[in-house]
Protein backbone atom coordinates (compact mmCIF):
# COMPACT_ATOMS: atom_id res chain seq x y z
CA UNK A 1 65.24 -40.03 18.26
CA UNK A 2 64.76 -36.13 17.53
CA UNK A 3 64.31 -36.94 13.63
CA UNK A 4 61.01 -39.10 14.08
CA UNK A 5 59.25 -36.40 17.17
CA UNK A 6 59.89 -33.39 14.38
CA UNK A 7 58.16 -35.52 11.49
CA UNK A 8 55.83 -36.71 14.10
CA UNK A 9 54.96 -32.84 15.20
CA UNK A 10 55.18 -31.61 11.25
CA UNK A 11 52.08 -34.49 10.50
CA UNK A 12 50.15 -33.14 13.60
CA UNK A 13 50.79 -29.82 12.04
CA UNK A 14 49.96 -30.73 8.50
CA UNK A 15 46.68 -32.38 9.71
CA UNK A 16 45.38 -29.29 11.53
CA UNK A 17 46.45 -26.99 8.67
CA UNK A 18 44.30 -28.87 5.62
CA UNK A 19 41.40 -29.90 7.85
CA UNK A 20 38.90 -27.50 9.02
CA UNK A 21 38.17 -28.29 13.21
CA UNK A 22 34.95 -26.92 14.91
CA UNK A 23 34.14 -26.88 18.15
CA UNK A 24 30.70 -28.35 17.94
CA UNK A 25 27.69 -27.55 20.69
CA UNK A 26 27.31 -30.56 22.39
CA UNK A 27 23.81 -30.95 21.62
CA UNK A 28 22.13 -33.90 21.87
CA UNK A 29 17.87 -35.46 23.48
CA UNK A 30 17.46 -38.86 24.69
CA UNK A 31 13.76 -39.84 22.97
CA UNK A 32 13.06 -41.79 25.31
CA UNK A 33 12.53 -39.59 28.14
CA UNK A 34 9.43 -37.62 26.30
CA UNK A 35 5.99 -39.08 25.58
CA UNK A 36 5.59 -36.63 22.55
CA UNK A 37 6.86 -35.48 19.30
CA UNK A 38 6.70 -33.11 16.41
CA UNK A 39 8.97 -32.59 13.12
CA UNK A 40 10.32 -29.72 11.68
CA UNK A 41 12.35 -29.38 7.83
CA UNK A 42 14.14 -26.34 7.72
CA UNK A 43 16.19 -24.55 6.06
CA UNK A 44 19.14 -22.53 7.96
CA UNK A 45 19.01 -18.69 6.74
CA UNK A 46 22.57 -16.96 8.55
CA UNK A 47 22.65 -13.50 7.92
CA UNK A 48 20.08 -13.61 4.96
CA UNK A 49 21.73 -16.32 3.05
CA UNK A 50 20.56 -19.82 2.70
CA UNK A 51 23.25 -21.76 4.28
CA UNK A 52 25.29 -24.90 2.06
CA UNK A 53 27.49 -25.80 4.72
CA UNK A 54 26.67 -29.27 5.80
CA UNK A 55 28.71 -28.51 9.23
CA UNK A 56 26.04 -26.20 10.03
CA UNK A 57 23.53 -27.15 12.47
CA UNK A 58 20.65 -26.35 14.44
CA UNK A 59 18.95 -27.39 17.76
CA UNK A 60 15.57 -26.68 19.35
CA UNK A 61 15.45 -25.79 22.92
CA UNK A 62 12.51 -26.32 25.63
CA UNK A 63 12.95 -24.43 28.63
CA UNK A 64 16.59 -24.32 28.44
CA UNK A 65 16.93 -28.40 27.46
CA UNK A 66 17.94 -29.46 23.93
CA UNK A 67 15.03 -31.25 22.67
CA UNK A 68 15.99 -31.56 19.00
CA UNK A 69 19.11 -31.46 16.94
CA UNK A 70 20.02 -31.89 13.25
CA UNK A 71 22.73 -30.78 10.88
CA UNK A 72 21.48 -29.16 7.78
CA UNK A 73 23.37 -32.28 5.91
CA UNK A 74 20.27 -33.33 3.23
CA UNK A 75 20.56 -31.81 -0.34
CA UNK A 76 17.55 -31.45 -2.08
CA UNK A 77 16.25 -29.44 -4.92
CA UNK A 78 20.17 -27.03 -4.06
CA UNK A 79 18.84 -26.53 -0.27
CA UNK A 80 20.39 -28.17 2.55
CA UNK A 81 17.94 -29.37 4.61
CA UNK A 82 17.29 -30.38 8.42
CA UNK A 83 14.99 -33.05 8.91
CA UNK A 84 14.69 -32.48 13.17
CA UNK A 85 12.14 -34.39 15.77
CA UNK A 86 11.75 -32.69 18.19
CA UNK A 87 10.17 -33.62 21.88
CA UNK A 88 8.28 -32.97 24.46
CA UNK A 89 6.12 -34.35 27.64
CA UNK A 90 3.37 -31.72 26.92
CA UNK A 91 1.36 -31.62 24.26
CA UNK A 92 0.80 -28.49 23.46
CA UNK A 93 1.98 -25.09 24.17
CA UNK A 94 5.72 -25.23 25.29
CA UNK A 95 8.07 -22.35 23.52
CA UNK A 96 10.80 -23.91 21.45
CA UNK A 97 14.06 -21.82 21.08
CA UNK A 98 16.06 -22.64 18.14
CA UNK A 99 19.48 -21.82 18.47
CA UNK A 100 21.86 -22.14 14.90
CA UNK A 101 25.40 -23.35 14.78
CA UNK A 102 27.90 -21.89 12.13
CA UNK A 103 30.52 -23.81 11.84
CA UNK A 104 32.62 -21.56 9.45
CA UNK A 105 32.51 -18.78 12.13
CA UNK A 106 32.35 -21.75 15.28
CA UNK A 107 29.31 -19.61 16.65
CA UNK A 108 25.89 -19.70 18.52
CA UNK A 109 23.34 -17.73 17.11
CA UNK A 110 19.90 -17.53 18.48
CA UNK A 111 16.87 -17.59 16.16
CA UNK A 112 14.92 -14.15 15.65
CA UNK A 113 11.61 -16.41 15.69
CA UNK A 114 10.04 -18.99 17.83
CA UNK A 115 7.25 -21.98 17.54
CA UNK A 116 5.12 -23.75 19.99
CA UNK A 117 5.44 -27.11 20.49
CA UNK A 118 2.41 -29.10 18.99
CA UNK A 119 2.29 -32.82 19.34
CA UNK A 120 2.12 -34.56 15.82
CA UNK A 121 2.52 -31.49 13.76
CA UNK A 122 4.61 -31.43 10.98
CA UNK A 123 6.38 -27.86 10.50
CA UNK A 124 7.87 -27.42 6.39
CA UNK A 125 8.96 -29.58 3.89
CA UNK A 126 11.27 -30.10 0.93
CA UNK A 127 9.26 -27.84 -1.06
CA UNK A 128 8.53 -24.70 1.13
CA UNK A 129 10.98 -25.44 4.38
CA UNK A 130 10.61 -23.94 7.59
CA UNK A 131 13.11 -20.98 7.81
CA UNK A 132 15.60 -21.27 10.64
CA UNK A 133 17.10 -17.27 10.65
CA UNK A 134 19.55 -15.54 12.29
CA UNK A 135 17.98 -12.09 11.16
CA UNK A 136 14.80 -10.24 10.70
CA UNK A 137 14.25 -10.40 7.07
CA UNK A 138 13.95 -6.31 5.55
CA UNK A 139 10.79 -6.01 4.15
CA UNK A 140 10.89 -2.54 3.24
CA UNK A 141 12.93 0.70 2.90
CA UNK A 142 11.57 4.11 2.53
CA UNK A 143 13.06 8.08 2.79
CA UNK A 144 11.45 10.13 5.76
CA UNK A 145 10.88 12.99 3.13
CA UNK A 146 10.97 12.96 -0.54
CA UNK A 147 10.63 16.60 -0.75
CA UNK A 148 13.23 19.36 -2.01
CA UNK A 149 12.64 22.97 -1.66
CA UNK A 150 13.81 25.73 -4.78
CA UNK A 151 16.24 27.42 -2.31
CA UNK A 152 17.85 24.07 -1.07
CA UNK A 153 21.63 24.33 -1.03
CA UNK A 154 24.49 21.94 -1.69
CA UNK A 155 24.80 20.36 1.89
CA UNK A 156 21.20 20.55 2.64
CA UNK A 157 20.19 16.87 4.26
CA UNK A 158 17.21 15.57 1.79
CA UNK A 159 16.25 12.44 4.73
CA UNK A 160 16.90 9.68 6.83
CA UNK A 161 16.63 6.66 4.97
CA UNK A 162 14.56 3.94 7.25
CA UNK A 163 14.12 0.01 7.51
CA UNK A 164 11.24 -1.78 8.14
CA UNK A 165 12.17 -5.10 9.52
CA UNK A 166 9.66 -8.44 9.17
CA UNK A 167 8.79 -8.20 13.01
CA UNK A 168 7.02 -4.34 12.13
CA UNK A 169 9.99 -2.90 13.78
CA UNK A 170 11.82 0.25 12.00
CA UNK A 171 15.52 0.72 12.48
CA UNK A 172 18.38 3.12 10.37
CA UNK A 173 21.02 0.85 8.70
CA UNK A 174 23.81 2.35 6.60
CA UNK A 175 22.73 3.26 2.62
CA UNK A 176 24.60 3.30 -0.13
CA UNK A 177 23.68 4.39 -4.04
CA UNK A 178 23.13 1.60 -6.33
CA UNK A 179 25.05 2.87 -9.85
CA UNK A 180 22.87 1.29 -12.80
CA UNK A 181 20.08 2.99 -15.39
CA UNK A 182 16.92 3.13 -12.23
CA UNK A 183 19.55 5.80 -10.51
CA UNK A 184 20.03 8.30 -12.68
CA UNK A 185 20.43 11.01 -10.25
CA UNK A 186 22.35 9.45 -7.86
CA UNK A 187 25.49 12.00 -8.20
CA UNK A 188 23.32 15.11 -7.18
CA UNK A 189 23.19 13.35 -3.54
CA UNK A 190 25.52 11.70 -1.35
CA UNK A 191 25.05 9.32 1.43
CA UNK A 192 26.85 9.23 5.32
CA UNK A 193 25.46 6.28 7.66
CA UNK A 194 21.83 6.62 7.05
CA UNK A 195 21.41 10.39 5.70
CA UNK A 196 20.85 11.65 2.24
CA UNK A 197 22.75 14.96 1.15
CA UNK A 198 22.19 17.19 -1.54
CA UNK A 199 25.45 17.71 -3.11
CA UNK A 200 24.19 20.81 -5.68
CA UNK A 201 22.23 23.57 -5.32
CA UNK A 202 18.50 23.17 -6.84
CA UNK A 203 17.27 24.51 -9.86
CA UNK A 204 13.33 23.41 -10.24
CA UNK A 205 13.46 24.81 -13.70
CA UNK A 206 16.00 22.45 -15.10
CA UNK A 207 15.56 19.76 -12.78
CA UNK A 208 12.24 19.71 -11.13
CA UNK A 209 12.44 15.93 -10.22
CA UNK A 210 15.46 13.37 -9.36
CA UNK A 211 15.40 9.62 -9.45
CA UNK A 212 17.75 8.04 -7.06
CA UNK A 213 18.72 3.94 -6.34
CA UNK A 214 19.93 3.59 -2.55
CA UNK A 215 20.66 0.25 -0.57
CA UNK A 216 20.57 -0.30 2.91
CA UNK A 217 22.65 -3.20 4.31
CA UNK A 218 22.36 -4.02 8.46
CA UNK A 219 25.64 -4.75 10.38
CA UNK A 220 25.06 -8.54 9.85
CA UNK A 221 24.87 -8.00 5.40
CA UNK A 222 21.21 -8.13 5.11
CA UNK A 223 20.20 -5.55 2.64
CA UNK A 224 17.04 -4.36 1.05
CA UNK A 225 17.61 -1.44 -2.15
CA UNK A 226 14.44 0.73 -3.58
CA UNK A 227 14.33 3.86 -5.89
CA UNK A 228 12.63 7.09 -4.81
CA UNK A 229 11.58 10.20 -6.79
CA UNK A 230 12.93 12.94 -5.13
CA UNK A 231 10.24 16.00 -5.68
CA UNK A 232 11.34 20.00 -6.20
CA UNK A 233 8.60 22.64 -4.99
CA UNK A 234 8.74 26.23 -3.68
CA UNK A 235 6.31 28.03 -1.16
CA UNK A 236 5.82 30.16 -3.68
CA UNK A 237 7.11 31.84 -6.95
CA UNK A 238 10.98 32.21 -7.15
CA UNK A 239 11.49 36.34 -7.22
CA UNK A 240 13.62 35.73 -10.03
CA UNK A 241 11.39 33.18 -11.60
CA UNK A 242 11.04 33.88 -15.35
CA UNK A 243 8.07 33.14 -16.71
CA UNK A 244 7.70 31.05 -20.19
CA UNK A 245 4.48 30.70 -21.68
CA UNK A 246 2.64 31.00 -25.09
CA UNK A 247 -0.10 33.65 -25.08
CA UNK A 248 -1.72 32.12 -27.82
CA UNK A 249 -4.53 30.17 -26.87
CA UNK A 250 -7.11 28.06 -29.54
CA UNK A 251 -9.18 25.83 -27.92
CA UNK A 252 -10.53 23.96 -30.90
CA UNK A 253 -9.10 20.47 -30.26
CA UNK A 254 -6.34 20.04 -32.54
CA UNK A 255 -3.91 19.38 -29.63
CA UNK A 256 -1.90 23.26 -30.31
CA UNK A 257 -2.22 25.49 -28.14
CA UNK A 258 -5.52 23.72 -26.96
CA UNK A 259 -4.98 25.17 -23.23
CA UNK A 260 -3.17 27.99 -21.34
CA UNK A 261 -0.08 26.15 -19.63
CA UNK A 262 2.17 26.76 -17.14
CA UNK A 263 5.33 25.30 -17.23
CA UNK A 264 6.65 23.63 -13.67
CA UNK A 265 3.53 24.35 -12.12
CA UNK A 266 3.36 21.71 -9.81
CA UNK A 267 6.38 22.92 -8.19
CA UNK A 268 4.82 25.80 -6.82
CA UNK A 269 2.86 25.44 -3.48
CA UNK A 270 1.41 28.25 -2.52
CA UNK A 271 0.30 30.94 -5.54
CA UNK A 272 -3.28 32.44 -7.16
CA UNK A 273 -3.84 32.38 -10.91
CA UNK A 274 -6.24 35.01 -12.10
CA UNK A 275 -7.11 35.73 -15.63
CA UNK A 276 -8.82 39.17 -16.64
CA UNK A 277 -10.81 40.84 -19.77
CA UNK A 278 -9.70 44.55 -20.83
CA UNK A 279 -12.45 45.77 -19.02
CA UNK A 280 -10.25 44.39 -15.27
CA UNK A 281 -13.33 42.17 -14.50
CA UNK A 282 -11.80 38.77 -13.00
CA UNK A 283 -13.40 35.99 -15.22
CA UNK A 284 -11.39 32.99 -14.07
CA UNK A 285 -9.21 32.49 -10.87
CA UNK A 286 -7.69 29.23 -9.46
CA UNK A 287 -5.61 29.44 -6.00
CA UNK A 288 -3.23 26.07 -5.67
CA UNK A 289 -5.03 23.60 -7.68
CA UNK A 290 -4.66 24.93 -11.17
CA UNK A 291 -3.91 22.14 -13.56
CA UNK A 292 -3.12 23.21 -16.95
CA UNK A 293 -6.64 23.10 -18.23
CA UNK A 294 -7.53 27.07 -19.15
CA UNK A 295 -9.44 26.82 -22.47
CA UNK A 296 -10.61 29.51 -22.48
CA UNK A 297 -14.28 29.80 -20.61
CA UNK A 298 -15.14 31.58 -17.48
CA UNK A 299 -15.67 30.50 -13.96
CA UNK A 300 -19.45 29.58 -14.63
CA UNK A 301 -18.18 28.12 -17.66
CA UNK A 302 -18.96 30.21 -20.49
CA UNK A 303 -17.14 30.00 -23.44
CA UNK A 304 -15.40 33.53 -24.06
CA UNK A 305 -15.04 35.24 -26.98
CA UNK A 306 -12.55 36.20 -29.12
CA UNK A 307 -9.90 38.80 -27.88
CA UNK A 308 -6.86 39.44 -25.63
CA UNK A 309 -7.14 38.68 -22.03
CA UNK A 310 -4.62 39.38 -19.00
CA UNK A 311 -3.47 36.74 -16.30
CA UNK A 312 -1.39 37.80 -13.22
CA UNK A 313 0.62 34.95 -11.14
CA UNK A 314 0.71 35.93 -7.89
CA UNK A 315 2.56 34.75 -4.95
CA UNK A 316 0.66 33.89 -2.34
CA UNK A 317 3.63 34.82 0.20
CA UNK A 318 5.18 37.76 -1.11
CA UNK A 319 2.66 40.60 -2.44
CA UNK A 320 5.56 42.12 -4.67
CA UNK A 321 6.18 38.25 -6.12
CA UNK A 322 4.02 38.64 -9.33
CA UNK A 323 4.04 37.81 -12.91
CA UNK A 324 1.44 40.00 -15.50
CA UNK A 325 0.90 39.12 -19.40
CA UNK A 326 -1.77 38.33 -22.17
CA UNK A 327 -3.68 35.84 -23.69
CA UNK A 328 -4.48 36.08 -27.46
CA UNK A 329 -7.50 33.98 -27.55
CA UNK A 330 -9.07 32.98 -30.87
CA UNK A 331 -11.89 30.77 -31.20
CA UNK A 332 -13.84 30.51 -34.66
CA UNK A 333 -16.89 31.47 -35.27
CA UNK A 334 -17.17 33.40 -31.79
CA UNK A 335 -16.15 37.08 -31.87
């Protein structure tokens, strides 16, 4: 007798072992007890991915009563679809709760998102379902600051890097980089929980601008990833900030030496630019807002002549933070 109870118990064992057992909600509505109804084709969305798991399954919920329930069990077009009719004795206005079954994890979750309860209406369909979700989609992700300073320092934390959630909400999820060509910079930073870190000392000269690819992924595997331009600028001028620029300056529109320029200009915030004759009369001056564009005229416009003119830099924070040299302007015909 002990042979046939061990094969029997090996079977029961076998059975449980190559067949996957869920313990189902028992969710079920008895039609008949409602006077109206309204349908719903959905898709179930767990954790940000379009469920295939026909096991998977969905109910709505009046006022803590199932009033509708369907599995997600009709293929069409690659979705698996719930076709649900759901019920109600008033017409309009009652709150429906949906509340989604995962049958690989045997779980409950409730649905970010609610609908009220319209008689005859007819919510989705094969083409653009409804979306049953477990999560707030992420509709956006952006850095708090995108704005490095010429005496940051390896360790210096760059930003927080924040979520915007479909509800309008903002929350901090974990970021990672993204390694492909649209972060090119990613090594100069690294990234702990939601911070960004510079991991090298700046140098605006060489590398006045970084382009970094980050993803930030919630605790549930929803993730969103963007790509920021991470901007270097100084108060002022660097003390030991040497300066590079042609003093030759021919404005007669052949595209050389057409305009006095400043390299890495824009990454200077606070500063005065004043150009001189021989004579020390100021002729031109531009305070924050110069833009490359020096020809050669004064500050009424004039065209000046021919001849060797000064500019000084000057740092707007530090008196003793200055830069002096000459123009050699030659413009034909004007001497």
């Amino acid at each position: 007798m002990k042979q046939p109870i061990k094969l029997f118990f090996q079977l029961i064992i076998l059975l449980l072992t190559s067949v996957n057992i869920y313990a189902q909600p028992n969710w079920s509505v008895n039609p008949p007890d409602f006077q109206f109804t309204m349908t719903m084709t959905g898709l179930g969305v767990y954790n940000c991915q379009a469920t295939e798991d026909e096991a998977d399954m969905v109910g709505a919920f009046i006022d803590g009563e199932c009033r509708g329930v369907q599995y997600f069990n009709t293929v069409v077009g690659g979705q698996s679809l719930a076709y649900m009719t759901i019920y109600d004795n008033n017409s309009n206005g009652s709150e429906i709760i949906f509340k989604l079954y995962d049958a690989s994890e045997d779980a409950i979750i409730e649905d970010v998102y609610t609908v009220s309860f319209s008689e005859n209406e007819s919510m989705g369909n094969a083409a653009s379902p409804y979306l049953f979700q477990t999560d707030f989609p992420l509709l956006d992700l952006y850095l708090e600051n995108d704005i490095l300073y010429d005496d940051s320092k390896k360790g210096t934390i760059l930003s927080q890097a924040v979520t915007v959630l479909e509800n309008g909400t903002t929350t901090a999820f974990d970021i990672q980089f993204v390694d492909d060509s649209l972060g090119v910079d990613n090594a100069y930073f690294s990234a702990s929980n939601d911070l960004l870190q510079l991991e090298q000392d700046v140098d605006f000269k060489n590398k006045p601008i970084y382009t970094i690819h980050i993803i930030a992924t919630s605790p549930s595997g929803c993730s969103i990833d963007r790509v920021f331009t991470i901007t270097v600028v100084n108060n002022g001028l660097p003390p030991d900030y040497k300066l590079e620029v042609s003093n030759l300056l021919t404005p007669n529109g052949d595209g050389r030496n057409d305009y006095f320029e400043i390299p890495y200009l824009n990454s200077f915030e606070n500063y005065t630019l004043q150009i001189f004759n021989d004579m020390g009369n100021e002729l031109y001056t531009a305070t924050r807002d110069y833009d490359n564009s020096w020809n050669g005229v004064s500050s009424t416009g004039a065209e000046l002549p021919t001849g060797t003119y000064y500019f000084v830099l000057r740092d707007n924070n530090d008196k003793d933070n200055y830069h002096v040299g000459d123009i050699h302007l030659f413009r034909n015909n004007k001497f």
